[in-house]
C-alpha atoms as a PDB file:
ATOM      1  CA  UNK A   1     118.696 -88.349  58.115  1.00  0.00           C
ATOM      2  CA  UNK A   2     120.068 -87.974  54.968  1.00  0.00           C
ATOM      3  CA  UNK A   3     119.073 -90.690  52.477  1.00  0.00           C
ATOM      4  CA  UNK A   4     122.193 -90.447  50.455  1.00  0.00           C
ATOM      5  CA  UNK A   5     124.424 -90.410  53.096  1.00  0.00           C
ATOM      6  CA  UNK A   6     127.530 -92.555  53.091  1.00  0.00           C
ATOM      7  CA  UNK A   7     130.634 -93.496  54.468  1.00  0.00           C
ATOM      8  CA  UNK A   8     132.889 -91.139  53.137  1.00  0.00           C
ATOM      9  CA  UNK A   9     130.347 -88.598  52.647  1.00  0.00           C
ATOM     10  CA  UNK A  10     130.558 -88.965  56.063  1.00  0.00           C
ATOM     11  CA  UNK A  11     134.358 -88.831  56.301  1.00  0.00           C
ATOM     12  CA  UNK A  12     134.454 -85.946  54.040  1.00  0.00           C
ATOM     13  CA  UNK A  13     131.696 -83.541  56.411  1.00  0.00           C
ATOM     14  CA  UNK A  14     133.784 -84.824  59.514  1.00  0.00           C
ATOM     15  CA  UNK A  15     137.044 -83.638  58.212  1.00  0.00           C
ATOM     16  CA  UNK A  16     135.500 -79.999  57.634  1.00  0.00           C
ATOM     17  CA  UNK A  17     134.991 -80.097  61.128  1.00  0.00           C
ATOM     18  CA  UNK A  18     138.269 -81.291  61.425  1.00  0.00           C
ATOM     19  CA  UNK A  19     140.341 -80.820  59.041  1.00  0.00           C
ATOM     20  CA  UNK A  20     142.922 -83.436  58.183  1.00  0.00           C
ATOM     21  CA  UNK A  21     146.083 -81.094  58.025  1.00  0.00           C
ATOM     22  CA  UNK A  22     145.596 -80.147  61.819  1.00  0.00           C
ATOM     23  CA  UNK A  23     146.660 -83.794  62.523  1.00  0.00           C
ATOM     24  CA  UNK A  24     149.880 -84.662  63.543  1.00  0.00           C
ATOM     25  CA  UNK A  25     152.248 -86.200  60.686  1.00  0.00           C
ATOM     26  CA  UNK A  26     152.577 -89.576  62.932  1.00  0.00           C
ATOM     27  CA  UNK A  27     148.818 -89.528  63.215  1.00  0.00           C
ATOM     28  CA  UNK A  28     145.972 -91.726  61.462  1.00  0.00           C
ATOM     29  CA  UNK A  29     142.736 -90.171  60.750  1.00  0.00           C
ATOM     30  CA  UNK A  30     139.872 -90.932  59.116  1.00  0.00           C
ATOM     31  CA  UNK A  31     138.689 -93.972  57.395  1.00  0.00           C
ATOM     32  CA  UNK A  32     140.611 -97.461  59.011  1.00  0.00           C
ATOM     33  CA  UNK A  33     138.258 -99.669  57.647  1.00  0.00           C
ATOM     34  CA  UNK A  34     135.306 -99.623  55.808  1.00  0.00           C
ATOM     35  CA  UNK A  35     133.375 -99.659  52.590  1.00  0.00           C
ATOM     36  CA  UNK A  36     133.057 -95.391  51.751  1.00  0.00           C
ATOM     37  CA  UNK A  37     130.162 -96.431  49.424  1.00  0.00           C
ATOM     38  CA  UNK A  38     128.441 -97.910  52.261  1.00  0.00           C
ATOM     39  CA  UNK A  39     124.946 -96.191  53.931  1.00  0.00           C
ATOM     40  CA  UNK A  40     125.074 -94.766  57.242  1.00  0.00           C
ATOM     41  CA  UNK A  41     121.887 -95.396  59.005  1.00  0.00           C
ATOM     42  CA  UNK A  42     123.358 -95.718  62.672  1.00  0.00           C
ATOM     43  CA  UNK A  43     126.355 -94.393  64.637  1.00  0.00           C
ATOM     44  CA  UNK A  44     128.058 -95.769  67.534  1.00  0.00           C
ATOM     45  CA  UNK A  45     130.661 -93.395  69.345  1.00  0.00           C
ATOM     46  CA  UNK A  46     133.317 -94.418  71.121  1.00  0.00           C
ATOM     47  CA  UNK A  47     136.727 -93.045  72.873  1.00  0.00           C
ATOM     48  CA  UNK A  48     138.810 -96.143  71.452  1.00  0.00           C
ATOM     49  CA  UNK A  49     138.880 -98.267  68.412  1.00  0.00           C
ATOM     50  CA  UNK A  50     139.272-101.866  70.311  1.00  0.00           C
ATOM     51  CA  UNK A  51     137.447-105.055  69.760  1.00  0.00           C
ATOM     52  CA  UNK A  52     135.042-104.813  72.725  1.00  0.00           C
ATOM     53  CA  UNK A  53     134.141-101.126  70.861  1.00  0.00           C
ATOM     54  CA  UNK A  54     133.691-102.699  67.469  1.00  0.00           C
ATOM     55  CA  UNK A  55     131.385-105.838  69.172  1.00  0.00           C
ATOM     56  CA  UNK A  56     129.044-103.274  71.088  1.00  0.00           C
ATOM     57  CA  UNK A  57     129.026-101.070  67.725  1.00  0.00           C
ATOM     58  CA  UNK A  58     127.701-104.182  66.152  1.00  0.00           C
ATOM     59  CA  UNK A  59     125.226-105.238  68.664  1.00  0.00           C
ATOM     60  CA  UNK A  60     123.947-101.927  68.552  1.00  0.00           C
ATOM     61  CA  UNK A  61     123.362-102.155  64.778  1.00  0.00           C
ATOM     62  CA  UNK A  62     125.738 -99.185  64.191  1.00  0.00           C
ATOM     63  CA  UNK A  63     127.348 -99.122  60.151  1.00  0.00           C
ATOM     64  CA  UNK A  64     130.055 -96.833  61.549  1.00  0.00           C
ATOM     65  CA  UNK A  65     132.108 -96.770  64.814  1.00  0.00           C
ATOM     66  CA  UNK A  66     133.531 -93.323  65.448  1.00  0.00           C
ATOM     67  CA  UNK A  67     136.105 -93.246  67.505  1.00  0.00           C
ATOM     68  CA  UNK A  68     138.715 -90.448  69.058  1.00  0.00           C
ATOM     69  CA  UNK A  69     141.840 -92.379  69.102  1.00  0.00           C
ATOM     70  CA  UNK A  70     142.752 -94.784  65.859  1.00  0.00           C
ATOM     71  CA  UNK A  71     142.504 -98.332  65.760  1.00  0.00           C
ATOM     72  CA  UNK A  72     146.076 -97.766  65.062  1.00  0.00           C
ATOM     73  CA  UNK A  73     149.012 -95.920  64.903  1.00  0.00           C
ATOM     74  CA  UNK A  74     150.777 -98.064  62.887  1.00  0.00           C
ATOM     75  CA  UNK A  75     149.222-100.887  60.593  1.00  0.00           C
ATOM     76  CA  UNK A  76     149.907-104.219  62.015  1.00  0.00           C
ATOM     77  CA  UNK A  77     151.430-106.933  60.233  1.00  0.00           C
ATOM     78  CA  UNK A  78     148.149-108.980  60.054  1.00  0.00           C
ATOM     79  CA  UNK A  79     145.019-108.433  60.868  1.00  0.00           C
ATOM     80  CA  UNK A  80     142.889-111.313  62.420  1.00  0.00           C
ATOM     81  CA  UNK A  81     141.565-112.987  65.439  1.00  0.00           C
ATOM     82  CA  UNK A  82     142.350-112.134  69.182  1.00  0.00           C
ATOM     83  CA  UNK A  83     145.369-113.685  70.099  1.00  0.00           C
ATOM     84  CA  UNK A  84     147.874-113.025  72.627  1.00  0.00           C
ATOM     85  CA  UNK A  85     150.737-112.889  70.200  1.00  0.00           C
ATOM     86  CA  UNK A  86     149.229-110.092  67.979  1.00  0.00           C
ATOM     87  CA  UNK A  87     148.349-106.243  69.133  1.00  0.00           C
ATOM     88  CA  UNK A  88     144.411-106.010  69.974  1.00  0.00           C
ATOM     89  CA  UNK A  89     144.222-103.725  66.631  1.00  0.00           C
ATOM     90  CA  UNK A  90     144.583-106.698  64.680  1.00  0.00           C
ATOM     91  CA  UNK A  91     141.319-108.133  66.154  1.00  0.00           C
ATOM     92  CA  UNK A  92     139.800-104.412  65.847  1.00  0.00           C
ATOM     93  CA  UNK A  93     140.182-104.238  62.135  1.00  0.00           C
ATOM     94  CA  UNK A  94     139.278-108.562  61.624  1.00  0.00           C
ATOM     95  CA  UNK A  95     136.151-108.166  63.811  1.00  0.00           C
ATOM     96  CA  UNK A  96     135.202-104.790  61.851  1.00  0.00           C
ATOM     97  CA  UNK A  97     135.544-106.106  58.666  1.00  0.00           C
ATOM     98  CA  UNK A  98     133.563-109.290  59.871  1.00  0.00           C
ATOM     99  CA  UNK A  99     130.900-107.281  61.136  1.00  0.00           C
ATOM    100  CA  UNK A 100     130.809-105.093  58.169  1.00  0.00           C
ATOM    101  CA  UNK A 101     131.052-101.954  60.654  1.00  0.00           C
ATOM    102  CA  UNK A 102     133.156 -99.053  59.115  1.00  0.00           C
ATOM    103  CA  UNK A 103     135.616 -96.932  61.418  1.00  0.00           C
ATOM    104  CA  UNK A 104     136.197 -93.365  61.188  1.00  0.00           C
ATOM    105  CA  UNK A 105     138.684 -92.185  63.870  1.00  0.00           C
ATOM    106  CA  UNK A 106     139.922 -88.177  64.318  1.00  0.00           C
ATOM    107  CA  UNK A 107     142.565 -87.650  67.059  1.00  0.00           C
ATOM    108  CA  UNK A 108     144.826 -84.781  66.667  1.00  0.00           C
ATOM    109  CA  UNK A 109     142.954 -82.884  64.443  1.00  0.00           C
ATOM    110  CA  UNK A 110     139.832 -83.150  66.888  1.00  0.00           C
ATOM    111  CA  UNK A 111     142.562 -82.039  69.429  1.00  0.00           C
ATOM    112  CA  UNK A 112     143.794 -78.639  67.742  1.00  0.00           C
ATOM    113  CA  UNK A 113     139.924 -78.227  67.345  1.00  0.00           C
ATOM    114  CA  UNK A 114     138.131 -74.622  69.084  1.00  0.00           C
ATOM    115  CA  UNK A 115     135.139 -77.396  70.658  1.00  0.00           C
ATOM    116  CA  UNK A 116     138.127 -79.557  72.126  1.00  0.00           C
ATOM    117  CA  UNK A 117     139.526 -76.198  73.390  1.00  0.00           C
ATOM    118  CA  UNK A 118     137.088 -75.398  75.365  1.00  0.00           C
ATOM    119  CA  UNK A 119     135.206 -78.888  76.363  1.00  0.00           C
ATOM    120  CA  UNK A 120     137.708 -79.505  79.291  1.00  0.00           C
ATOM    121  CA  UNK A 121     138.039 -76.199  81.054  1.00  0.00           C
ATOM    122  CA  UNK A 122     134.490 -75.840  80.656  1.00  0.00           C
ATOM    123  CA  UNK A 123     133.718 -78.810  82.434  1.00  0.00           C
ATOM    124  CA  UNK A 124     135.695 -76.853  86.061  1.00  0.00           C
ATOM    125  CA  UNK A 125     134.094 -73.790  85.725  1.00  0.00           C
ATOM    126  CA  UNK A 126     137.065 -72.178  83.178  1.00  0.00           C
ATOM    127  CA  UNK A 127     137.103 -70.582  79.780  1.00  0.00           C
ATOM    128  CA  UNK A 128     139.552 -70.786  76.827  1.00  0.00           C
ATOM    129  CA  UNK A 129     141.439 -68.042  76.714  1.00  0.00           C
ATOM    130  CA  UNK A 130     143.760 -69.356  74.031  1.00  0.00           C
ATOM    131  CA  UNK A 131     145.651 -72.424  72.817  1.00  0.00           C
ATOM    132  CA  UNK A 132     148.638 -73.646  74.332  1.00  0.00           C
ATOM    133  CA  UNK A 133     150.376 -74.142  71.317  1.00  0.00           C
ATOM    134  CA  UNK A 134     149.779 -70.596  69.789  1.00  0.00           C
ATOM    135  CA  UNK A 135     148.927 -68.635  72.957  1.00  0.00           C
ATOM    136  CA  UNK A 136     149.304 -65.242  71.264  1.00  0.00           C
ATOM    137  CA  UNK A 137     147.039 -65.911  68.580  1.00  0.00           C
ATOM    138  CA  UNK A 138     143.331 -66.832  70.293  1.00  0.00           C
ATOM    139  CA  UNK A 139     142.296 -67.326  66.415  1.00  0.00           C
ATOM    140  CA  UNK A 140     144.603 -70.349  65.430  1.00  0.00           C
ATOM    141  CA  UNK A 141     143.363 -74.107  66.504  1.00  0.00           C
ATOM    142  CA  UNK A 142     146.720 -75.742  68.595  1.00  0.00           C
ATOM    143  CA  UNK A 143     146.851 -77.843  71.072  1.00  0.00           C
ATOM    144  CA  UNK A 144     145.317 -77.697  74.682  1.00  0.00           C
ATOM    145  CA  UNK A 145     143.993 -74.616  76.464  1.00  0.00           C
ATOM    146  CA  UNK A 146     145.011 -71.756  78.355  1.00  0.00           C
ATOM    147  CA  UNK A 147     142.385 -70.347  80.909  1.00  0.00           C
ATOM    148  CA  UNK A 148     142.770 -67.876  83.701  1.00  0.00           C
ATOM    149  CA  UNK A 149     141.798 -69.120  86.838  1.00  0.00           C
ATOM    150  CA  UNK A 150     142.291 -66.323  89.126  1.00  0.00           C
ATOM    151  CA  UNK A 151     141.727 -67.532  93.119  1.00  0.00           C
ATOM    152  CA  UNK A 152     141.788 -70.994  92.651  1.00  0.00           C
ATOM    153  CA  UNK A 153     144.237 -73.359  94.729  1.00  0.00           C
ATOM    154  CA  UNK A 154     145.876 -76.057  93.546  1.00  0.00           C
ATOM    155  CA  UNK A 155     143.584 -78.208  95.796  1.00  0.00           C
ATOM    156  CA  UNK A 156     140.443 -76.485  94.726  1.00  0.00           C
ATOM    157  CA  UNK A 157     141.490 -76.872  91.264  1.00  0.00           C
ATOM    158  CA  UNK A 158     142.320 -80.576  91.495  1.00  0.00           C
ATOM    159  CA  UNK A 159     138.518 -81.459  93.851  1.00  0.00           C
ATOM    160  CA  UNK A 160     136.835 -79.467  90.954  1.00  0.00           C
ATOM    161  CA  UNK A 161     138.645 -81.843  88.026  1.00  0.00           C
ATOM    162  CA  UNK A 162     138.072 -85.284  90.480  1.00  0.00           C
ATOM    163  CA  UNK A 163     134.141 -84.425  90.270  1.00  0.00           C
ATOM    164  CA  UNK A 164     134.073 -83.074  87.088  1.00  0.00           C
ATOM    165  CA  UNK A 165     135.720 -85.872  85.065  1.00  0.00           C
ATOM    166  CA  UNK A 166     134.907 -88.888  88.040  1.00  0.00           C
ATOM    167  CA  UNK A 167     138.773 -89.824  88.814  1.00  0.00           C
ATOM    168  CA  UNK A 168     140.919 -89.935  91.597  1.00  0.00           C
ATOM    169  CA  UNK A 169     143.948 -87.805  90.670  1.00  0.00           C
ATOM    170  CA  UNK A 170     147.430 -87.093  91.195  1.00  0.00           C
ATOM    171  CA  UNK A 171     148.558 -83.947  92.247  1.00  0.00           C
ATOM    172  CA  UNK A 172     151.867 -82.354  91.979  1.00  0.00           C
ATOM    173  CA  UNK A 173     152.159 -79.179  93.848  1.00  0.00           C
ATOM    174  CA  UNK A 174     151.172 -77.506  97.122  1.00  0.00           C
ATOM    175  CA  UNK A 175     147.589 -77.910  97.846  1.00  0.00           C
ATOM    176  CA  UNK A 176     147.128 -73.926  98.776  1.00  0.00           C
ATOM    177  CA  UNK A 177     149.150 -72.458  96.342  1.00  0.00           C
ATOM    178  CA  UNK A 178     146.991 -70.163  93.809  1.00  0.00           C
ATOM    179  CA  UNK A 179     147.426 -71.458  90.346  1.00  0.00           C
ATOM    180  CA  UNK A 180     146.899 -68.146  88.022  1.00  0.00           C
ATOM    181  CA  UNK A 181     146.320 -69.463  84.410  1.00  0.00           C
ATOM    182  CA  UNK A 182     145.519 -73.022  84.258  1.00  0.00           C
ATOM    183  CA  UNK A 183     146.572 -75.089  81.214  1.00  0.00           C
ATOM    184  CA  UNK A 184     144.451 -78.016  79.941  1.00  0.00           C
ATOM    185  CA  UNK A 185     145.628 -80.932  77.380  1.00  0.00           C
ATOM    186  CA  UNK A 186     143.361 -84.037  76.964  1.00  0.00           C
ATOM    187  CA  UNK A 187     145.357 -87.185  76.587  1.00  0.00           C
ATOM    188  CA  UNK A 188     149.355 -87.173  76.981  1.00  0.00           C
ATOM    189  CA  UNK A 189     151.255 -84.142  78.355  1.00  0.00           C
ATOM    190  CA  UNK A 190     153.976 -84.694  75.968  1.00  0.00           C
ATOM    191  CA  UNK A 191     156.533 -81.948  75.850  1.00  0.00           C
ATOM    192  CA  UNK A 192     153.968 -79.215  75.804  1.00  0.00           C
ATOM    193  CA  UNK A 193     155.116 -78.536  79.637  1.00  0.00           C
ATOM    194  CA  UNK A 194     157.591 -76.404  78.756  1.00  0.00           C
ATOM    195  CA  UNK A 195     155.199 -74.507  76.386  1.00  0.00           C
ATOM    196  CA  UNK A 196     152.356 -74.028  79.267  1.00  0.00           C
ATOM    197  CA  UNK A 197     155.462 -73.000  81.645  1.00  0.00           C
ATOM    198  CA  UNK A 198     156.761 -70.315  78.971  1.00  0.00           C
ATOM    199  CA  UNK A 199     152.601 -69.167  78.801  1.00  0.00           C
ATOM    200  CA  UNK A 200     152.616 -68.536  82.371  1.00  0.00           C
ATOM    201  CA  UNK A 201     150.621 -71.624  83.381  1.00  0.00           C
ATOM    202  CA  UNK A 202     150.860 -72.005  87.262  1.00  0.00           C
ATOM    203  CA  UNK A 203     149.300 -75.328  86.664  1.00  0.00           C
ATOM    204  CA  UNK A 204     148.869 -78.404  84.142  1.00  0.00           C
ATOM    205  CA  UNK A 205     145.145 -80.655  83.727  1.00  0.00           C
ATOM    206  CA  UNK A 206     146.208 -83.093  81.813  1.00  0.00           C
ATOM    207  CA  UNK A 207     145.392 -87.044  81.326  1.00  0.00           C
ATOM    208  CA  UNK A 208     149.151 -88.355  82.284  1.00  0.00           C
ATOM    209  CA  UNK A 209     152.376 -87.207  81.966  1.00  0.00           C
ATOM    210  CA  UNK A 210     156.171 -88.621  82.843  1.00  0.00           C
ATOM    211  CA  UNK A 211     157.375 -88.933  86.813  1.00  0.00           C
ATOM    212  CA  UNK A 212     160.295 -86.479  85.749  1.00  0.00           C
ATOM    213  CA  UNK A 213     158.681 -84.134  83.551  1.00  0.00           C
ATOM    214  CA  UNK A 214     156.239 -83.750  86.666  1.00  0.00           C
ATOM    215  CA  UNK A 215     158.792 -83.321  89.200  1.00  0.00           C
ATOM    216  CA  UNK A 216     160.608 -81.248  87.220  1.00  0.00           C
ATOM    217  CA  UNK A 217     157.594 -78.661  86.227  1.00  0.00           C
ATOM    218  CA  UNK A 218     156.787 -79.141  89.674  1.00  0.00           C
ATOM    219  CA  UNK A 219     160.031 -77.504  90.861  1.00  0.00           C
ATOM    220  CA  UNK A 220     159.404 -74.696  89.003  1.00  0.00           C
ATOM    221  CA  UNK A 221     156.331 -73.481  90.141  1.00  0.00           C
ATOM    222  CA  UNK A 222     153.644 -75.342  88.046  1.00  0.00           C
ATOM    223  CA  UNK A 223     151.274 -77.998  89.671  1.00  0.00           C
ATOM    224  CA  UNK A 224     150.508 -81.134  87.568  1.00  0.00           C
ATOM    225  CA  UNK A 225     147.284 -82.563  87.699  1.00  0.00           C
ATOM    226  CA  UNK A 226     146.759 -86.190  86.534  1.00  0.00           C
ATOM    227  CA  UNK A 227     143.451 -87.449  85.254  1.00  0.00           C
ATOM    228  CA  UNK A 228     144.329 -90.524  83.591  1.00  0.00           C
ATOM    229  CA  UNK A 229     144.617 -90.763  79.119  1.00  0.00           C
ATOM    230  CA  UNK A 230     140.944 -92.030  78.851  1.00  0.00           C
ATOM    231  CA  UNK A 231     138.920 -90.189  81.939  1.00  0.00           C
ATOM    232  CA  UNK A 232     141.078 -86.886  80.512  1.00  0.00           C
ATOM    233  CA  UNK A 233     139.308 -87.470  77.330  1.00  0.00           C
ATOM    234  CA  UNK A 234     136.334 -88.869  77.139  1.00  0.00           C
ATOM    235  CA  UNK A 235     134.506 -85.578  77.218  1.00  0.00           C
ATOM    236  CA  UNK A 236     135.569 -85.707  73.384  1.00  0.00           C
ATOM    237  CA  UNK A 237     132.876 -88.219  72.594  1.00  0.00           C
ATOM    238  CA  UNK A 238     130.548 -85.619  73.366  1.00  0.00           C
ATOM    239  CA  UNK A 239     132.237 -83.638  70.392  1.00  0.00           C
ATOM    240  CA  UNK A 240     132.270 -86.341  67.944  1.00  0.00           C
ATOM    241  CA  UNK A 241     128.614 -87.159  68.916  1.00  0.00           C
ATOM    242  CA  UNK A 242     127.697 -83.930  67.911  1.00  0.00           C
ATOM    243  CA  UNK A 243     129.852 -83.467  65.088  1.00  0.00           C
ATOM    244  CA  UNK A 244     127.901 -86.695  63.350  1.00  0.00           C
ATOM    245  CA  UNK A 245     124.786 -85.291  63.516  1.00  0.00           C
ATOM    246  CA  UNK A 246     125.821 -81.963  62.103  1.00  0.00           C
ATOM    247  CA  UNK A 247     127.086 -84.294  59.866  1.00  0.00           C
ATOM    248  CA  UNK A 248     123.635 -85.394  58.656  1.00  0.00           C
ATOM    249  CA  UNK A 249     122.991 -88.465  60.924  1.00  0.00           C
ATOM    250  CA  UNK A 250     119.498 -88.553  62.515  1.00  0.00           C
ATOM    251  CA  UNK A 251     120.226 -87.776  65.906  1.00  0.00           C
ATOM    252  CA  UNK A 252     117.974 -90.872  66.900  1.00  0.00           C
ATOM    253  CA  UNK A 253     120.662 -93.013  65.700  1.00  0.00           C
ATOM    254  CA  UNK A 254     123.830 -91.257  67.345  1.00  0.00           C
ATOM    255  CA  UNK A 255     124.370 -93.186  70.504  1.00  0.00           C
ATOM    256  CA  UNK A 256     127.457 -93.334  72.357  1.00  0.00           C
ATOM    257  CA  UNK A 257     129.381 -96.723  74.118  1.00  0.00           C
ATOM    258  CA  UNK A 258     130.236 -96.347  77.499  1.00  0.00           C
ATOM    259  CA  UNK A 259     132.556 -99.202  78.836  1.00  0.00           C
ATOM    260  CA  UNK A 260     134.361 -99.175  82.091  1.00  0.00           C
ATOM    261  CA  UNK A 261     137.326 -97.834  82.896  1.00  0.00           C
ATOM    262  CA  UNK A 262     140.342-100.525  82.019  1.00  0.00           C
ATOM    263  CA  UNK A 263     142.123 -99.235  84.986  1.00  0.00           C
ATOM    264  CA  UNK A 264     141.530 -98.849  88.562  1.00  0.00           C
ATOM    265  CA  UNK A 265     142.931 -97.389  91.637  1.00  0.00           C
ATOM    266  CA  UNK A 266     143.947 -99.888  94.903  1.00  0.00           C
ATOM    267  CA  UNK A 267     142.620 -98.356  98.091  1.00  0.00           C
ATOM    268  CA  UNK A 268     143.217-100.075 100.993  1.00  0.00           C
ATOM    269  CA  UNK A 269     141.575-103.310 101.712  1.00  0.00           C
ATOM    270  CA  UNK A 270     138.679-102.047  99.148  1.00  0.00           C
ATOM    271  CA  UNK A 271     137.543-104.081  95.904  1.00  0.00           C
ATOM    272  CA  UNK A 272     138.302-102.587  92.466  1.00  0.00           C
ATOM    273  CA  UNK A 273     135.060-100.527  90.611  1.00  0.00           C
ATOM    274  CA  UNK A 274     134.773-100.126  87.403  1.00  0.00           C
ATOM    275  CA  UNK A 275     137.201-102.616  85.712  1.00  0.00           C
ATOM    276  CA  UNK A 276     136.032-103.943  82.529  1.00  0.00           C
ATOM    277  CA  UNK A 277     136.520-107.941  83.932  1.00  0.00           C
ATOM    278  CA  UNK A 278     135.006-109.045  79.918  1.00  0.00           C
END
C-alpha cells in the first residue's frame, strides 16, 4: 500500500477512473464526508451509503466507505441521529463523522464508465457492442449497453439474468420471441427506453422501470426485464473494488459489505429470505 496515501489522494486517482464531468449535473460524487488529509489503510465497499453501511465499515476498521450510490442526492437539513422524522442520510453522514469513516461515492460517472459497460452483459453470456446513449460511437463512455444477442428468447434471456444476478424478475414480453440486440442499464430505466427502442433493442435488462413506460415499450416490440435497483447493480462493487486497489490500496485491505436484500418477493404461503430484519 501506499504509505502516503490519503483521502483525497484517493478521491483524486478514483475520479481518473471516473471522471467527474461524466456525472450527471443532479448527481453527487466524490467526497460526502471526510477528512481528505486523512490515511487510508482499509477500504470497505459498499452499493449504498446508509447507516447499517457506515456501522459495518466501522466494525471492519475501514477509514473509507466507498460506495456506488451517494449518501445523498440532496444535503439534508441536519444531519444527526436515526430518527423517524429525518431521511436515513442524516444518520449516514452523523454516524460517519462519529466514526471518523470518510465516504467517497461515484454513481453516474461509474455508470457512463467502459468497465460498467460491459460488467452486466458479461455476466449473461453478452458483449458490449456500444453504449446506449451514443450507439454510433463504440469509443464514447454513455450510459448502458447495447449487445447483440442473436437466438436468444425473451425467456432464455430473462432465466440467464434470474441466475446470473440471483432475482426473481419481471418480464414484459412473449417468452419465445427472439430478442436481437439486448440493451442493459444498471439501476433506473429512466427515459433511455426510447433511446434503446430507436437502437434497435428488441429487449431492455434493467433494475426497474415505470408500469407504463413498460407496457408501452412492450407494445412496441421490446421486452422489459426487471431485476430490481440494487440486485441490477451490485455487480458495480466489483468495479469500485477494483478501482481502489488500482488506486494504491493493498488489496488485503479492500473488502466488500454484503447485506441482504431490503426487499423481498411474497410467494405463496412461503417465509421471506433475505430481508435485512436489523
Amino acid at each position: 500500500m501506499d504509505a502516503t496515501l490519503t483521502v483525497a489522494r484517493l478521491e483524486r486517482a478514483l475520479f481518473e477512473m471516473f471522471p467527474r464531468a461524466d456525472a450527471e449535473p443532479w448527481d453527487h460524487v466524490g467526497l460526502s464526508v471526510g477528512d481528505p488529509g486523512a490515511p487510508v489503510r482499509s477500504v470497505a465497499v459498499a452499493l449504498d451509503a446508509d447507516p447499517a453501511s457506515v456501522r459495518l465499515a466501522a466494525e471492519a476498521g475501514a477509514d473509507v466507505l466507498l460506495t456506488h450510490h451517494p449518501v445523498y442526492i440532496k444535503a439534508p437539513d441536519a444531519f444527526a441521529p436515526a430518527a423517524p422524522e429525518r431521511p436515513s442520510a442524516s444518520a449516514a453522514v452523523f454516524e460517519a463523522a462519529r466514526r471518523q469513516v470518510s465516504i467517497l461515492s461515484f454513481h453516474t460517472n461509474l455508470d457512463r464508465s467502459l468497465e460498467a459497460r460491459r460488467a452486466l452483459p458479461g455476466l449473461v453470456g453478452l458483449a458490449a457492442a456500444t453504449s446506449i446513449e451514443h450507439p454510433g460511437e463504440p469509443g464514447l463512455p454513455g450510459l448502458g449497453a447495447l449487445c447483440p444477442a442473436d437466438g436468444l428468447t425473451v425467456a432464455a434471456l430473462a432465466g440467464r439474468c434470474a441466475r446470473a444476478f440471483g432475482t426473481e424478475p419481471r418480464v414484459w414480453g412473449d417468452a419465445d420471441r427472439p430478442v436481437g440486440d439486448v440493451a442493459f442499464l444498471g439501476g433506473s430505466l429512466g427515459d433511455l427506453g426510447e433511446a434503446a427502442l430507436a437502437a434497435g433493442a428488441g429487449a431492455i435488462v434493467c433494475g426497474e422501470a415505470g408500469y407504463h413506460v413498460c407496457q408501452d415499450l412492450c407494445a412496441r416490440g421490446c421486452a422489459v426485464i426487471l431485476l430490481g435497483h440494487d440486485r441490477s447493480e451490485e455487480p458495480f462493487t466489483e468495479i469500485l473494488m477494483d478501482a481502489a486497489r488500482r488506486a494504491g490500496v493493498d488489496p488485503d485491505a479492500v473488502r466488500r459489505i454484503d447485506r441482504p436484500r431490503l426487499w423481498w418477493t411474497a410467494q405463496g404461503d412461503t417465509e421471506p429470505e433475505g430481508l435485512d430484519r436489523r
